[in-house]
PDB file of N, CA and C in Angstrom:
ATOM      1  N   UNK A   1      42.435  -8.292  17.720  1.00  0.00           N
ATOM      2  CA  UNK A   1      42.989  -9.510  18.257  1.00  0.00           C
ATOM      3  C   UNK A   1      42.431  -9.725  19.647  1.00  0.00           C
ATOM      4  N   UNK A   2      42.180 -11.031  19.861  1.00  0.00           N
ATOM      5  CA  UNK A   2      41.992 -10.981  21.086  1.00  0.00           C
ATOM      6  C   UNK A   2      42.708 -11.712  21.924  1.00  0.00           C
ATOM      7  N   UNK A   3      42.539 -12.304  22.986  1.00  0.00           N
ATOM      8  CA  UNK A   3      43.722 -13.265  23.925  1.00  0.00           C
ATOM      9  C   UNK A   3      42.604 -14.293  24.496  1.00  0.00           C
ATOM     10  N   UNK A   4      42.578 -15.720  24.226  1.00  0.00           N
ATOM     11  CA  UNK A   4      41.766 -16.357  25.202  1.00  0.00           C
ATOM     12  C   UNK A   4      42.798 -17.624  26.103  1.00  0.00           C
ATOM     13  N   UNK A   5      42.509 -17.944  27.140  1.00  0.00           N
ATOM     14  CA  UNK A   5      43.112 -19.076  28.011  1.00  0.00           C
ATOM     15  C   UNK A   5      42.226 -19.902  27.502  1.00  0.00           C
ATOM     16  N   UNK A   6      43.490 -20.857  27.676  1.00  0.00           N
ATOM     17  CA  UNK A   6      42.973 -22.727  27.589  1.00  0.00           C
ATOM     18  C   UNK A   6      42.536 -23.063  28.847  1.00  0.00           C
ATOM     19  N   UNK A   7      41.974 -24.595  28.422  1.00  0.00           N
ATOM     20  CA  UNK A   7      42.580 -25.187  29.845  1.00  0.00           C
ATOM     21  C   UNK A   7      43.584 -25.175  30.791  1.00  0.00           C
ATOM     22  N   UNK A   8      44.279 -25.653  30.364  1.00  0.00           N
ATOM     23  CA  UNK A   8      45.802 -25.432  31.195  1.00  0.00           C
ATOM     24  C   UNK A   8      46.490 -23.963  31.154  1.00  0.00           C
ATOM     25  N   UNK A   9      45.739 -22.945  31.022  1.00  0.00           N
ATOM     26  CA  UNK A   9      46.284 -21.804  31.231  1.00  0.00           C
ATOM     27  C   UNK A   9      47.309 -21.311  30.335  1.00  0.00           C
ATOM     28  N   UNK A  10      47.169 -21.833  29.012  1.00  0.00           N
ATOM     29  CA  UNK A  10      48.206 -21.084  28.255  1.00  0.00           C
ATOM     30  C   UNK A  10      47.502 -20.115  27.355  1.00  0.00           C
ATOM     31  N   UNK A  11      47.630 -18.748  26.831  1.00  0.00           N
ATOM     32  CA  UNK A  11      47.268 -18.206  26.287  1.00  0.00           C
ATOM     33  C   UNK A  11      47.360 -18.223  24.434  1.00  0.00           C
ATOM     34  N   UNK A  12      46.817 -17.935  24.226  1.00  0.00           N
ATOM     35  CA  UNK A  12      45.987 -18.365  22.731  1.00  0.00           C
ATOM     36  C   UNK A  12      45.640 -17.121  21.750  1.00  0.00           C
ATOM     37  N   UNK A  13      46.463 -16.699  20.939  1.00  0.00           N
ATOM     38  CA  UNK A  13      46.467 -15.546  20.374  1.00  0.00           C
ATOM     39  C   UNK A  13      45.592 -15.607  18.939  1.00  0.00           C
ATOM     40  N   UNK A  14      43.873 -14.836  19.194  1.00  0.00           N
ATOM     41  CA  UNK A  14      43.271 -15.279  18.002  1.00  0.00           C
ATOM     42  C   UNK A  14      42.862 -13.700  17.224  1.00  0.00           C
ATOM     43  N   UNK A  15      43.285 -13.491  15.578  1.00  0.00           N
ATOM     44  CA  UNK A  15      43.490 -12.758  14.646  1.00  0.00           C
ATOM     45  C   UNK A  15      42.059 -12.530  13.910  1.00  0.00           C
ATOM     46  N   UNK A  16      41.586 -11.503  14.132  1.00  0.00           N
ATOM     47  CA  UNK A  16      40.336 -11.285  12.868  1.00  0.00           C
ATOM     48  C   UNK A  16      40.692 -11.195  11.200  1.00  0.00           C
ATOM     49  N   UNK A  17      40.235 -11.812  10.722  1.00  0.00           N
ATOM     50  CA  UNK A  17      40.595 -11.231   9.048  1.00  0.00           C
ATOM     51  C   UNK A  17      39.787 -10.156   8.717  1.00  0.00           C
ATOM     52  N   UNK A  18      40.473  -8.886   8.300  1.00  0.00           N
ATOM     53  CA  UNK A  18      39.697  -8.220   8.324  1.00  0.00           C
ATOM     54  C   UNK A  18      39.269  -8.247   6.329  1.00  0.00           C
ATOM     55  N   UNK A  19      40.393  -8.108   6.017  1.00  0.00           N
ATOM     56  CA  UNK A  19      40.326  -8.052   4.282  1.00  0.00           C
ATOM     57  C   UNK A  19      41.341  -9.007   3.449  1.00  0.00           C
ATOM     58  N   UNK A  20      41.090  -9.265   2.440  1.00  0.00           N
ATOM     59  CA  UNK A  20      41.932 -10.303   1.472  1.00  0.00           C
ATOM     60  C   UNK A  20      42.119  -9.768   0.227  1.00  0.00           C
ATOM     61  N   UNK A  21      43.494  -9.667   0.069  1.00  0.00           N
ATOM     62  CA  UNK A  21      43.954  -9.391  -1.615  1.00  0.00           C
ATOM     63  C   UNK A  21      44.149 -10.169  -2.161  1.00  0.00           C
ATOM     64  N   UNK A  22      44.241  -9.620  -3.549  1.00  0.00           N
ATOM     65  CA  UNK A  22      44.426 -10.738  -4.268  1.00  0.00           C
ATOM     66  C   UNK A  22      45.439 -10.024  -5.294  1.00  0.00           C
ATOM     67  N   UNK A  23      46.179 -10.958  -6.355  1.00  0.00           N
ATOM     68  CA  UNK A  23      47.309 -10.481  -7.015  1.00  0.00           C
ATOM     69  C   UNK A  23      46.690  -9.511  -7.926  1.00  0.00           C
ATOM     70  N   UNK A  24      45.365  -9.541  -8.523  1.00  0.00           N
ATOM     71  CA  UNK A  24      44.808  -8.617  -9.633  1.00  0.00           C
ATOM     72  C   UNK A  24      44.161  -7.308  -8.908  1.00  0.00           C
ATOM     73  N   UNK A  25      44.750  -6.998  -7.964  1.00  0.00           N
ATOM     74  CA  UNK A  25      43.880  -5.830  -7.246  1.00  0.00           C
ATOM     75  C   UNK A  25      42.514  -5.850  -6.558  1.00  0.00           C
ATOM     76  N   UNK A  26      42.209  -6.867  -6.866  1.00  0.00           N
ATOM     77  CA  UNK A  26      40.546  -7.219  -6.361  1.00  0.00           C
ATOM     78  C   UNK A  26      40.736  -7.826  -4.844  1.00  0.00           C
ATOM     79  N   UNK A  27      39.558  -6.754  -4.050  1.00  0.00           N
ATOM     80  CA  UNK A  27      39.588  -7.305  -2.234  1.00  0.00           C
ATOM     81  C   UNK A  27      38.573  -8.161  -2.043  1.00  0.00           C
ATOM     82  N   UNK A  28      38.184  -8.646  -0.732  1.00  0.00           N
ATOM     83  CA  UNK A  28      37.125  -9.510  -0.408  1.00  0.00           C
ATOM     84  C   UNK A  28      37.334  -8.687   1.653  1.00  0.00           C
ATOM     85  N   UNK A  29      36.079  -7.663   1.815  1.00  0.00           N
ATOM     86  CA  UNK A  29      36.138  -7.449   3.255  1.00  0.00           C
ATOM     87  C   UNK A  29      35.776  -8.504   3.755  1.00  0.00           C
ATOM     88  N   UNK A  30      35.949  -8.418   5.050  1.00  0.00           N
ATOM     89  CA  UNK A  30      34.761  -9.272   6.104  1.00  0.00           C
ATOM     90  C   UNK A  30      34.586  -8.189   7.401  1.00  0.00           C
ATOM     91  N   UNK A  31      33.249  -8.829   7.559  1.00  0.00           N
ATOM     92  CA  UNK A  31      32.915  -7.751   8.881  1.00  0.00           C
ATOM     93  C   UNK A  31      32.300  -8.931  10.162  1.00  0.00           C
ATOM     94  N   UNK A  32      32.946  -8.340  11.182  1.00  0.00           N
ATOM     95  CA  UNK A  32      32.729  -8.999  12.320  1.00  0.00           C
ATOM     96  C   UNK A  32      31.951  -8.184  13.449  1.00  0.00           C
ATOM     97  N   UNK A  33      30.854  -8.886  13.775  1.00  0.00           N
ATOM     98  CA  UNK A  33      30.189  -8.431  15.270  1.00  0.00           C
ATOM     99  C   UNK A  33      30.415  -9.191  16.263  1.00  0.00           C
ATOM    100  N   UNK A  34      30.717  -8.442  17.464  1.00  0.00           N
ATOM    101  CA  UNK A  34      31.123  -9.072  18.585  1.00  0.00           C
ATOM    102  C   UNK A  34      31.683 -10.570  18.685  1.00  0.00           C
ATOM    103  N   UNK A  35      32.353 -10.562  17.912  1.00  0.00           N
ATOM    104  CA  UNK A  35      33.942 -12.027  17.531  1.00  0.00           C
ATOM    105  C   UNK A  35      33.310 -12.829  16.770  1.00  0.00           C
ATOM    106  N   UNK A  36      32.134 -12.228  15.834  1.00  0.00           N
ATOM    107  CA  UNK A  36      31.415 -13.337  15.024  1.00  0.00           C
ATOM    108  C   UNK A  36      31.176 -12.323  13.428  1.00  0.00           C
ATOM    109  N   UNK A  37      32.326 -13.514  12.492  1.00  0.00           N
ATOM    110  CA  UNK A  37      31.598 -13.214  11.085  1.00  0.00           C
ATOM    111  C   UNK A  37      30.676 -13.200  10.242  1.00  0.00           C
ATOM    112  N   UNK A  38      29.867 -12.136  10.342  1.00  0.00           N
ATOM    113  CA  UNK A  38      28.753 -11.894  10.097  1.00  0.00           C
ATOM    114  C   UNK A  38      28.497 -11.544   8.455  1.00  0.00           C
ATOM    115  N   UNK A  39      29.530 -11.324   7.502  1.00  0.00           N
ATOM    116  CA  UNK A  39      29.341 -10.540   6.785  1.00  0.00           C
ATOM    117  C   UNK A  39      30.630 -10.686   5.789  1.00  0.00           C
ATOM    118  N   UNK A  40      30.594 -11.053   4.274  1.00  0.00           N
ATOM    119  CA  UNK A  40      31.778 -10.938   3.649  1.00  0.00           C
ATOM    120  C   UNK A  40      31.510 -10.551   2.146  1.00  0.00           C
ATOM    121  N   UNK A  41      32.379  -9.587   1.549  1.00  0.00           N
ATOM    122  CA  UNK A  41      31.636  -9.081   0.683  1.00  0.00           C
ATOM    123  C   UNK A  41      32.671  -9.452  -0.879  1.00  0.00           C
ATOM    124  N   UNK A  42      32.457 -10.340  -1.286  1.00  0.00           N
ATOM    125  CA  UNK A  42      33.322 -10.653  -2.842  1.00  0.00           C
ATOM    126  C   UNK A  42      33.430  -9.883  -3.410  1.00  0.00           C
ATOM    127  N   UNK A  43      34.909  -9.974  -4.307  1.00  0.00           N
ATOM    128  CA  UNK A  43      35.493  -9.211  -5.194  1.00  0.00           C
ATOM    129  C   UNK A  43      34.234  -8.017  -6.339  1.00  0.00           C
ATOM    130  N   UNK A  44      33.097  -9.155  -6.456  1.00  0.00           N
ATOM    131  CA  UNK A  44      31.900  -8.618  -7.641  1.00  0.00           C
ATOM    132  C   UNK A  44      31.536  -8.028  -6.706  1.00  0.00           C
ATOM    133  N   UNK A  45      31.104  -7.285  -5.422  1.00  0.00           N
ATOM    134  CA  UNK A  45      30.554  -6.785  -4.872  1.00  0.00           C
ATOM    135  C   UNK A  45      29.416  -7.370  -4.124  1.00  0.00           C
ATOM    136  N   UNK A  46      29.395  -8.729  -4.498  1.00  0.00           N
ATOM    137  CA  UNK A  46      27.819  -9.351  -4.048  1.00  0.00           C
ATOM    138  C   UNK A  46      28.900  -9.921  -2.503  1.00  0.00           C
ATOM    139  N   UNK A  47      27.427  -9.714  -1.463  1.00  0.00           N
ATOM    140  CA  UNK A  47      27.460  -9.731  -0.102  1.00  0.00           C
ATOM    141  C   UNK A  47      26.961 -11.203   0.003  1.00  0.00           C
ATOM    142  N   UNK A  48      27.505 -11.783   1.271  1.00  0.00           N
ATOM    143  CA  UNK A  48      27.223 -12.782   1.620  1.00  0.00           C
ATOM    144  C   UNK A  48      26.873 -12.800   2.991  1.00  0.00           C
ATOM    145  N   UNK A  49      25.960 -12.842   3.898  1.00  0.00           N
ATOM    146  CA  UNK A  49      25.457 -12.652   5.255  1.00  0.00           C
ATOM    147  C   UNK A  49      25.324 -14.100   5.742  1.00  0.00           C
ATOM    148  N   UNK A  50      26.066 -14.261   7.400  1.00  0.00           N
ATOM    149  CA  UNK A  50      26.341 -15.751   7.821  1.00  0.00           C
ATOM    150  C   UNK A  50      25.856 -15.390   9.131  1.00  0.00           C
ATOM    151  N   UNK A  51      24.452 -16.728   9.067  1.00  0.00           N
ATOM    152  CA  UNK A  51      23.772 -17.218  10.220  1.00  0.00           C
ATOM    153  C   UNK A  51      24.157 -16.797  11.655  1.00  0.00           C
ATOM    154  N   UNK A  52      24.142 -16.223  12.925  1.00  0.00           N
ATOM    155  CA  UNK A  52      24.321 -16.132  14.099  1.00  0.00           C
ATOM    156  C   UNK A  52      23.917 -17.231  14.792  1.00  0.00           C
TER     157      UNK A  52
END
């Protein structure tokens, strides 16, 4: 998690996803580099890699 200020100085509480279930047991990770999703990998195992 991290904390960023607004403009007006109010703080802003922002959450990484790290993983997703699903009701049939099947996950979906995601991987993050330095506050950027880089990387998410579907239930079939096939990877998906996102632009910087």
């Amino acid at each position: 998690m991290s904390c960023l200020r607004g403009n007006d100085e109010t703080i802003v509480n922002t959450w990484q996803l790290i993983e997703e279930r699903y009701r049939n047991g099947y996950t979906s990770p995601y991987h993050w580099e330095a506050g950027l999703l880089v990387r998410v990998i579907d239930s079939a195992q096939r990877a998906t890699l996102l632009a910087r």
